[in-house]
C-alpha atoms as a PDB file:
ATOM      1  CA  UNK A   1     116.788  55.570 113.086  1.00  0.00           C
ATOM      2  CA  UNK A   2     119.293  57.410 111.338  1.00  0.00           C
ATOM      3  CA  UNK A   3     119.443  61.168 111.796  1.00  0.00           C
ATOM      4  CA  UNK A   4     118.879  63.278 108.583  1.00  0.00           C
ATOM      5  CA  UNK A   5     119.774  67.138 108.442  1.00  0.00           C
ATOM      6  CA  UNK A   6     117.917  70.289 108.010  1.00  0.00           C
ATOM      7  CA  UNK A   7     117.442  70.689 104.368  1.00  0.00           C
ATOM      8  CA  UNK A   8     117.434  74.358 105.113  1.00  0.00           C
ATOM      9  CA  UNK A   9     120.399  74.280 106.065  1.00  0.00           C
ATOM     10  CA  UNK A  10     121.945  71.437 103.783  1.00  0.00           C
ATOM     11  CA  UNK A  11     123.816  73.829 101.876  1.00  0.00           C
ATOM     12  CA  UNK A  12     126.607  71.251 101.050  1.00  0.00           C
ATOM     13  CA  UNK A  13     124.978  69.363  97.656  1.00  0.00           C
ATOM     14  CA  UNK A  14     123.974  66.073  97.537  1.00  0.00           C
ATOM     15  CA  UNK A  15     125.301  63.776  94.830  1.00  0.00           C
ATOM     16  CA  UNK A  16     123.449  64.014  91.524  1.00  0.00           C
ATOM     17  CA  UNK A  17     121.110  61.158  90.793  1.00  0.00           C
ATOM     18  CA  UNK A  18     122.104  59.059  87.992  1.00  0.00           C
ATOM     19  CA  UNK A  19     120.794  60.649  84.460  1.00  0.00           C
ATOM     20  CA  UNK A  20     120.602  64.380  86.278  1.00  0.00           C
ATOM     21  CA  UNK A  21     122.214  66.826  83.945  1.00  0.00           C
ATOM     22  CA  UNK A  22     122.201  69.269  86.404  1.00  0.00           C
ATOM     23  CA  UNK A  23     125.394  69.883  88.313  1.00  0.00           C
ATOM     24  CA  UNK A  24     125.587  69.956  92.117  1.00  0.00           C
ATOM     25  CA  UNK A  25     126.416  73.671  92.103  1.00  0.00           C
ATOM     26  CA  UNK A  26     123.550  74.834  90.299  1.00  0.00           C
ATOM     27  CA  UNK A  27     120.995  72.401  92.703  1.00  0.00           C
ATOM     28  CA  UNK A  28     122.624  74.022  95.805  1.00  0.00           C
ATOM     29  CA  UNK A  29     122.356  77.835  94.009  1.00  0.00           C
ATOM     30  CA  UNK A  30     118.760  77.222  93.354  1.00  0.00           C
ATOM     31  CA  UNK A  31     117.968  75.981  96.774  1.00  0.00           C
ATOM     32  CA  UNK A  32     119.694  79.604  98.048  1.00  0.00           C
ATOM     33  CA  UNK A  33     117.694  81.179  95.697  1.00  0.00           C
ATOM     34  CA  UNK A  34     114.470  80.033  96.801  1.00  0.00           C
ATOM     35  CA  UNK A  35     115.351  80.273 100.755  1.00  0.00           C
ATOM     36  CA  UNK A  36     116.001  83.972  99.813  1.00  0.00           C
ATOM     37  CA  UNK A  37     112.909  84.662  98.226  1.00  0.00           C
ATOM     38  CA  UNK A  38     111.029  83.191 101.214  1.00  0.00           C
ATOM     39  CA  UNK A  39     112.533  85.165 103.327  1.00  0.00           C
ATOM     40  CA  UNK A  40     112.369  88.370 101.244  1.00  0.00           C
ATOM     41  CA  UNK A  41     109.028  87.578 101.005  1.00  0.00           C
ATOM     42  CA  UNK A  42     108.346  86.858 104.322  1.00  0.00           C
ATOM     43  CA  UNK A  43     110.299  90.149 105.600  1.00  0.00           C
ATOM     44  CA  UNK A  44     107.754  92.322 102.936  1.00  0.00           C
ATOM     45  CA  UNK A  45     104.557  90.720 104.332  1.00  0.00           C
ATOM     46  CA  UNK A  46     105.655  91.368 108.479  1.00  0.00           C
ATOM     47  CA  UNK A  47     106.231  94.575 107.064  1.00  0.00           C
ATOM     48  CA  UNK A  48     102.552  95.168 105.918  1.00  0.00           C
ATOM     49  CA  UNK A  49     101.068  94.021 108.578  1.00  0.00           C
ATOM     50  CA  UNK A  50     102.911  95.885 110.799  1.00  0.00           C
ATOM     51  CA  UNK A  51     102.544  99.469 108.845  1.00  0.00           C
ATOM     52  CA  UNK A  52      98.492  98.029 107.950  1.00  0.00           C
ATOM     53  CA  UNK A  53      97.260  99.352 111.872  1.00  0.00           C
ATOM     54  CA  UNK A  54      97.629 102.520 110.265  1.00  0.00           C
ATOM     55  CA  UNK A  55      95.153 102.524 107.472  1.00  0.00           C
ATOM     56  CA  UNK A  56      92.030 102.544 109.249  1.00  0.00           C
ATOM     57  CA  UNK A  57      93.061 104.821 111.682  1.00  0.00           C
ATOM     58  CA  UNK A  58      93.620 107.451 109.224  1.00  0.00           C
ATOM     59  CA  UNK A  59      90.432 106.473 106.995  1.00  0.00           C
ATOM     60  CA  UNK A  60      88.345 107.026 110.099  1.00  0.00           C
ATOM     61  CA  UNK A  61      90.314 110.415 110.425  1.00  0.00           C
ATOM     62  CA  UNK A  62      89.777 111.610 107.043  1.00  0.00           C
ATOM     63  CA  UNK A  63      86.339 110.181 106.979  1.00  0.00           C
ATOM     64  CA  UNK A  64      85.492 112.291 110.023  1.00  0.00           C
ATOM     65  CA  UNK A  65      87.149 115.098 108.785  1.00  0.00           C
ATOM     66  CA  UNK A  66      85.057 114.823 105.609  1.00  0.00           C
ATOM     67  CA  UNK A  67      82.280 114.804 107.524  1.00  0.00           C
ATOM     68  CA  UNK A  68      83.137 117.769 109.389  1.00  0.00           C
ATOM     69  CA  UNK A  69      83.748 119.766 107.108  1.00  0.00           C
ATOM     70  CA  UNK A  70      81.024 119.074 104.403  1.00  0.00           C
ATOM     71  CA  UNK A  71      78.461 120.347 106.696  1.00  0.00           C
ATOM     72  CA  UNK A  72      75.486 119.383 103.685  1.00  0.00           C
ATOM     73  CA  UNK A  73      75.002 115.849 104.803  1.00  0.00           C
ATOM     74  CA  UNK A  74      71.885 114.904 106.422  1.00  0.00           C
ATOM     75  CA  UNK A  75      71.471 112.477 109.675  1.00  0.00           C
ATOM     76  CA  UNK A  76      70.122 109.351 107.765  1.00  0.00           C
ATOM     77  CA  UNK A  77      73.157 109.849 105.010  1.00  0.00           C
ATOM     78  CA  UNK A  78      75.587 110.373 107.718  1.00  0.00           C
ATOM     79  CA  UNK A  79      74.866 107.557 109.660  1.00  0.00           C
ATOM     80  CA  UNK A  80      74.765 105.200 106.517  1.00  0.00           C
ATOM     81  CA  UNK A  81      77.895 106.763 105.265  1.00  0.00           C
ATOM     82  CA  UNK A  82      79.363 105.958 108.983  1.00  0.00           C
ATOM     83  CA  UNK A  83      78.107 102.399 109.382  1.00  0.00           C
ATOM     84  CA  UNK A  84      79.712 101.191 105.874  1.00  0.00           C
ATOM     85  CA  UNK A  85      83.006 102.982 106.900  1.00  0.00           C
ATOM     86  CA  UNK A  86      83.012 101.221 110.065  1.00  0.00           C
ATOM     87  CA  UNK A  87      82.578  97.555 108.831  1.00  0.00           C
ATOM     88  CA  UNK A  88      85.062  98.200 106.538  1.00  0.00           C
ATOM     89  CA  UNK A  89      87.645  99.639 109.114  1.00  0.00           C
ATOM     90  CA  UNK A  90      86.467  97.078 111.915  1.00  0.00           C
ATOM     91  CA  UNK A  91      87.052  94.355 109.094  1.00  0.00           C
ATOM     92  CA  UNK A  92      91.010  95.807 108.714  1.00  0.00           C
ATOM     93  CA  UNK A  93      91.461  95.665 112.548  1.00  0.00           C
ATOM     94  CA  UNK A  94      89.959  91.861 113.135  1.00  0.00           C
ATOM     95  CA  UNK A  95      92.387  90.503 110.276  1.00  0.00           C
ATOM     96  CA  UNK A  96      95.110  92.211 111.973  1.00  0.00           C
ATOM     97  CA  UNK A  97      94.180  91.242 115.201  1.00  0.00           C
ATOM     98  CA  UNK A  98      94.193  87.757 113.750  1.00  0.00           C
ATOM     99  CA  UNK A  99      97.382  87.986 112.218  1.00  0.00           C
ATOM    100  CA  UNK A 100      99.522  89.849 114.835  1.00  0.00           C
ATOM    101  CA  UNK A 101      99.457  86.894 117.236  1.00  0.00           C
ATOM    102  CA  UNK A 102     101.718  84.804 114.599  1.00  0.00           C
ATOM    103  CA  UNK A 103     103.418  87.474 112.921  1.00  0.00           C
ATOM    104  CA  UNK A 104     106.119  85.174 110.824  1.00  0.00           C
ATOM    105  CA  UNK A 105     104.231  82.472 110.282  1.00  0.00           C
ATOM    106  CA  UNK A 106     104.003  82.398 106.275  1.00  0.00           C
ATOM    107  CA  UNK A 107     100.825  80.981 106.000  1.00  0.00           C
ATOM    108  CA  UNK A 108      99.135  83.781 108.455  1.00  0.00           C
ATOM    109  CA  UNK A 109     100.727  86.519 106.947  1.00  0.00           C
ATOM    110  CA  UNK A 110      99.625  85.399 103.331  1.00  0.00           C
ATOM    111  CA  UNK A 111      95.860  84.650 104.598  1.00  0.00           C
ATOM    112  CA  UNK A 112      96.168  88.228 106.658  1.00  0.00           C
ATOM    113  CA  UNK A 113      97.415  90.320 102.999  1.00  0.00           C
ATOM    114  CA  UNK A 114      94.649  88.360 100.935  1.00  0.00           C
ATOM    115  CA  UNK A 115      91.938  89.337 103.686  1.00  0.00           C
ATOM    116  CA  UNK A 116      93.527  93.233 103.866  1.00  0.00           C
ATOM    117  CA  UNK A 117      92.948  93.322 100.110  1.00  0.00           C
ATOM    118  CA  UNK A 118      89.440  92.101 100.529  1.00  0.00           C
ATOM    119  CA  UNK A 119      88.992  94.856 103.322  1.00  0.00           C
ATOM    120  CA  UNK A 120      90.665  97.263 101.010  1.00  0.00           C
ATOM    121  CA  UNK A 121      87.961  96.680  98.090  1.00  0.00           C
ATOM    122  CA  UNK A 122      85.084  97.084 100.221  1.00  0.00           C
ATOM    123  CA  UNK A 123      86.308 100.484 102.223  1.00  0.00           C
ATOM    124  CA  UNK A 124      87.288 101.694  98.614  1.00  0.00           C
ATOM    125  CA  UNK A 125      83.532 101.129  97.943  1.00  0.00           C
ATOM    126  CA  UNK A 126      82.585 102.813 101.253  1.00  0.00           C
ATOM    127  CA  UNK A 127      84.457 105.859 100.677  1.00  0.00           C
ATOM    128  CA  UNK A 128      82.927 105.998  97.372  1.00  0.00           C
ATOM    129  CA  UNK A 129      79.675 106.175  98.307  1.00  0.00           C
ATOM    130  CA  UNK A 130      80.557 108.925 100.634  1.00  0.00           C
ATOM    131  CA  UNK A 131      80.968 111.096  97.426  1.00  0.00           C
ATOM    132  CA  UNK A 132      76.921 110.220  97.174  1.00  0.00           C
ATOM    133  CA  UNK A 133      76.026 110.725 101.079  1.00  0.00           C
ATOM    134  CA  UNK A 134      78.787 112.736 102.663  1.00  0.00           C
ATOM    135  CA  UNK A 135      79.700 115.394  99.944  1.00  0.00           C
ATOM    136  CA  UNK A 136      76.550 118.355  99.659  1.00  0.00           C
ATOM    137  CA  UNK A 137      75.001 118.944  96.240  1.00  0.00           C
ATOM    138  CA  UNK A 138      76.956 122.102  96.035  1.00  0.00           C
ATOM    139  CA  UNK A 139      80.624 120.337  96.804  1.00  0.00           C
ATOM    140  CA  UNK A 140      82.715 122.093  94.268  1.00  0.00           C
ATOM    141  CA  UNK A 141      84.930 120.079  91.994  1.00  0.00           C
ATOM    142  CA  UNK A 142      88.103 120.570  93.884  1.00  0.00           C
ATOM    143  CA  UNK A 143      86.372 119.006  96.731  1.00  0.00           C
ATOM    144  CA  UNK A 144      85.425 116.007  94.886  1.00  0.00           C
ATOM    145  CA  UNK A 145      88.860 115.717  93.435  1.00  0.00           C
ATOM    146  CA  UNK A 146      90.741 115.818  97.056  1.00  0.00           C
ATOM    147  CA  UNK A 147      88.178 113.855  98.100  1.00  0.00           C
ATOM    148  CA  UNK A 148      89.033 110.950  96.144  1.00  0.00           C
ATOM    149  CA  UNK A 149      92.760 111.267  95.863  1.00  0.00           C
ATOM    150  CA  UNK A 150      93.787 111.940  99.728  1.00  0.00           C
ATOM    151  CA  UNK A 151      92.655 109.033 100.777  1.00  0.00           C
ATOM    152  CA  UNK A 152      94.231 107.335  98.076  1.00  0.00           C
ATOM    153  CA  UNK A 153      97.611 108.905  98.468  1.00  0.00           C
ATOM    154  CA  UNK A 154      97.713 108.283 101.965  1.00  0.00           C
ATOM    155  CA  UNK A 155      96.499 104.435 101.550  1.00  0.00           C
ATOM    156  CA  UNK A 156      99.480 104.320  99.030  1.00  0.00           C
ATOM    157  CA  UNK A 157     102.067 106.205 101.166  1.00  0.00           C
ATOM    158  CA  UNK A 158     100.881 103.794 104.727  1.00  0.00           C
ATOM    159  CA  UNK A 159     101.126 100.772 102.740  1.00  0.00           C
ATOM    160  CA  UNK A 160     102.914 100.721  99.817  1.00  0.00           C
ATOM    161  CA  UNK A 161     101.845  97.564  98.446  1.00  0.00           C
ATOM    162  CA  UNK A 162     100.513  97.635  94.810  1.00  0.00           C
ATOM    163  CA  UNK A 163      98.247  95.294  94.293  1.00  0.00           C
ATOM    164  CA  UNK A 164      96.432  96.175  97.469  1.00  0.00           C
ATOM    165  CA  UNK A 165      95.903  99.909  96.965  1.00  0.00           C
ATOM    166  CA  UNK A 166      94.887  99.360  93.624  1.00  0.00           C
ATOM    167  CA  UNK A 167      91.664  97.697  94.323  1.00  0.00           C
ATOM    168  CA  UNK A 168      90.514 100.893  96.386  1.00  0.00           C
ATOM    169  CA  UNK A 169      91.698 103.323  94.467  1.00  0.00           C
ATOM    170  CA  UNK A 170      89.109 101.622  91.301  1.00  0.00           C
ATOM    171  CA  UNK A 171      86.036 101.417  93.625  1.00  0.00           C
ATOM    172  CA  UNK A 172      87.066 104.886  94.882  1.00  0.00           C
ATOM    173  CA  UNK A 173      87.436 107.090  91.362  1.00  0.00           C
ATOM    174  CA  UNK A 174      84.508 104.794  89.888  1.00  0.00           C
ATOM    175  CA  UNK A 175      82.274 106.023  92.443  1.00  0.00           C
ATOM    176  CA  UNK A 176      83.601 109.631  92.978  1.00  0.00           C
ATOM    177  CA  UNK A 177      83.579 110.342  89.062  1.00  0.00           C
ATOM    178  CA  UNK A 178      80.163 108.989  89.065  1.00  0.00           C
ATOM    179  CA  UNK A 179      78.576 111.010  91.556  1.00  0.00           C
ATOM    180  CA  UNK A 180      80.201 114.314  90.127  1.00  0.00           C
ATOM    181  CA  UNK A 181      77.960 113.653  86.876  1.00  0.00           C
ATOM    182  CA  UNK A 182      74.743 112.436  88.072  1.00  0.00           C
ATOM    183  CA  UNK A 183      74.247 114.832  91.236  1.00  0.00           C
ATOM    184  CA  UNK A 184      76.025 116.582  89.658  1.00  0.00           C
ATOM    185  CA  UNK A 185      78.891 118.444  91.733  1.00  0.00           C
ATOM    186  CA  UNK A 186      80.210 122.216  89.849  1.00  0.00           C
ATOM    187  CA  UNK A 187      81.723 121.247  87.222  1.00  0.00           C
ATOM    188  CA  UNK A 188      80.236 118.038  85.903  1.00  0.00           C
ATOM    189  CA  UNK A 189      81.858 116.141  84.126  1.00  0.00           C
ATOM    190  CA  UNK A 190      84.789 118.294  83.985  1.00  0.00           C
ATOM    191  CA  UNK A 191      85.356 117.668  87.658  1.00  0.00           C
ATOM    192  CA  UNK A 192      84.743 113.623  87.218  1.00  0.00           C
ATOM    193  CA  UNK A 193      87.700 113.712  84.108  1.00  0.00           C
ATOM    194  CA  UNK A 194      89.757 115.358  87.152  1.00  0.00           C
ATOM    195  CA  UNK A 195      89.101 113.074  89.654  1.00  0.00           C
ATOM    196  CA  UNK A 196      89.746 109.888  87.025  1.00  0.00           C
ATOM    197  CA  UNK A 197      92.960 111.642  85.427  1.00  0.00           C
ATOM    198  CA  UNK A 198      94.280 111.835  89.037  1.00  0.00           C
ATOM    199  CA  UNK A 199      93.465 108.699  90.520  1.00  0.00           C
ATOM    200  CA  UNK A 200      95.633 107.156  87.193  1.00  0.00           C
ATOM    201  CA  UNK A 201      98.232 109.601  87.884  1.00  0.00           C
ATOM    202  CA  UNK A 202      98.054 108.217  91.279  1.00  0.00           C
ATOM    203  CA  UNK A 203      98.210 104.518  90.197  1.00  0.00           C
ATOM    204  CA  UNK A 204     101.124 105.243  87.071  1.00  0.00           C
ATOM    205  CA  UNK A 205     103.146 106.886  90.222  1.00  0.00           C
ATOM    206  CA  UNK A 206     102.778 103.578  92.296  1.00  0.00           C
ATOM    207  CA  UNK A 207     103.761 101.694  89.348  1.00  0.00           C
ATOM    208  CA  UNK A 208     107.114 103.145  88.615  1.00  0.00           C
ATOM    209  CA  UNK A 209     107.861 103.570  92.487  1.00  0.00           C
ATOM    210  CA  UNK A 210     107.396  99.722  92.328  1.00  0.00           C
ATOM    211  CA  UNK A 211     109.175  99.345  89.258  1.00  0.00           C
ATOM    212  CA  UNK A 212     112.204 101.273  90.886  1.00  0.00           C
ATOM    213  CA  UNK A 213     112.178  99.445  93.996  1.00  0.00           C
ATOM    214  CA  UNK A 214     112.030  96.010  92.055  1.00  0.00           C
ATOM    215  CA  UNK A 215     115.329  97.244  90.065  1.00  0.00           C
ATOM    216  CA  UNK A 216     117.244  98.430  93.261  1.00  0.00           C
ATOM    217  CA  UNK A 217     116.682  95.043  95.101  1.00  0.00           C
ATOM    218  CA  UNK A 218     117.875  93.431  91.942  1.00  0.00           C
ATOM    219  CA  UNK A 219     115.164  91.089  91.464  1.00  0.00           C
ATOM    220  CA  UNK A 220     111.653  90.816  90.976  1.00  0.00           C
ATOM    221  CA  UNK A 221     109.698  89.267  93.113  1.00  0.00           C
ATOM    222  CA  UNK A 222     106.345  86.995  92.898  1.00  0.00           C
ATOM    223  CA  UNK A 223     103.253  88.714  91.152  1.00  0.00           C
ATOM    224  CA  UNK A 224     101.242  91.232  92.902  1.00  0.00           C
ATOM    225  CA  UNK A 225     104.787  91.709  95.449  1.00  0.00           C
ATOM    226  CA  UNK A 226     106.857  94.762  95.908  1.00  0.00           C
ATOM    227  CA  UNK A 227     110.405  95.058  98.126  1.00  0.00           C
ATOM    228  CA  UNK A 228     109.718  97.060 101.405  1.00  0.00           C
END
């Protein structure tokens, strides 16, 4: 049986078919093309999952902290607040756990973001409700506000993937802005317009930081994707 070569690296063109417009130079350019964005890709992905350990170890800081320092909670709403932050933050660590034993195997590391998203949507849902069970009745609005937007900053800041942070930051100001008008927390509404202006703020920030990183690696990359 004859032996064929690596099409990865087959870097020398093959002749054109007959009626192929396409010249050999532009087949083999292509084929470099796409090997780079794999590997880009690839490269951004390991990188997530290895900066993702960090996310639920500084959600369960911040929701303890919260906790802590909120003082108006009762027992039942702490402990509900406290079970649906820990499946969410249990959730994060089995999909890494999962992923970490193959860390640049493509498939893995696209099945380990999709799942961290997932995870991501229902903590941002979690922490919401905190603003319900966690916060007391007489949480000013500058509580409210820093309690929706530092655990979105820091989310954005550990991860820095778009697409990601963006489902719990919606779950997160939905909830938060909510709460501030039907408990309601001092200053009403006022306080929920805060909390919404800054989570957008938040989310425009991420979107030219992306934008800019895009630009400086000279290429964009597949949907929902940012450069590390």
């Amino acid at each position: 049986m004859a032996a064929r070569a690596n099409p990865l690296f087959d870097i020398a063109p093959a002749a054109a078919p007959a009626g192929d417009p396409s010249p050999p130079s532009t087949n083999a350019l292509a084929r470099l093309a796409h090997i780079h964005a794999d590997a880009v890709e690839t490269a951004r992905l390991a990188n997530l999952l290895g900066r993702s350990l960090y996310a639920p170890v500084a959600l369960a800081a911040m929701a303890t902290a919260s906790l802590a320092l909120g003082g108006g909670a009762s027992l039942s709403q702490t402990v509900a607040w406290t079970i649906l932050m820990a499946v969410g933050l249990l959730a994060m660590l089995r999909a890494y756990a999962f992923a970490i034993r193959q860390p640049f195997e493509r498939s893995a590391l696209h099945a380990f973001a999709q799942d961290m998203s997932a995870c991501l949507l229902y903590a941002g849902f979690a922490w919401g409700a905190g603003a319900f069970l966690a916060l007391p009745a007489s949480a000013s609005g500058g509580a409210a506000l820093l309690f929706a937007a530092a655990p979105v900053i820091a989310i954005a800041v550990l991860l820095r993937e778009r697409q990601a942070v963006l489902l719990f930051l919606a779950p997160v100001a939905g909830l938060t802005s909510l709460a501030c008008v039907v408990r309601p927390f001092a200053g009403g509404a006022l306080a929920a317009s805060l909390v919404l202006m800054a989570c957008t703020a938040i989310a425009i920030a991420m979107q030219l930081v992306a934008r800019a990183r895009e630009t400086r690696a000279g290429t964009v990359l597949p949907h929902g994707l940012i450069a590390s």
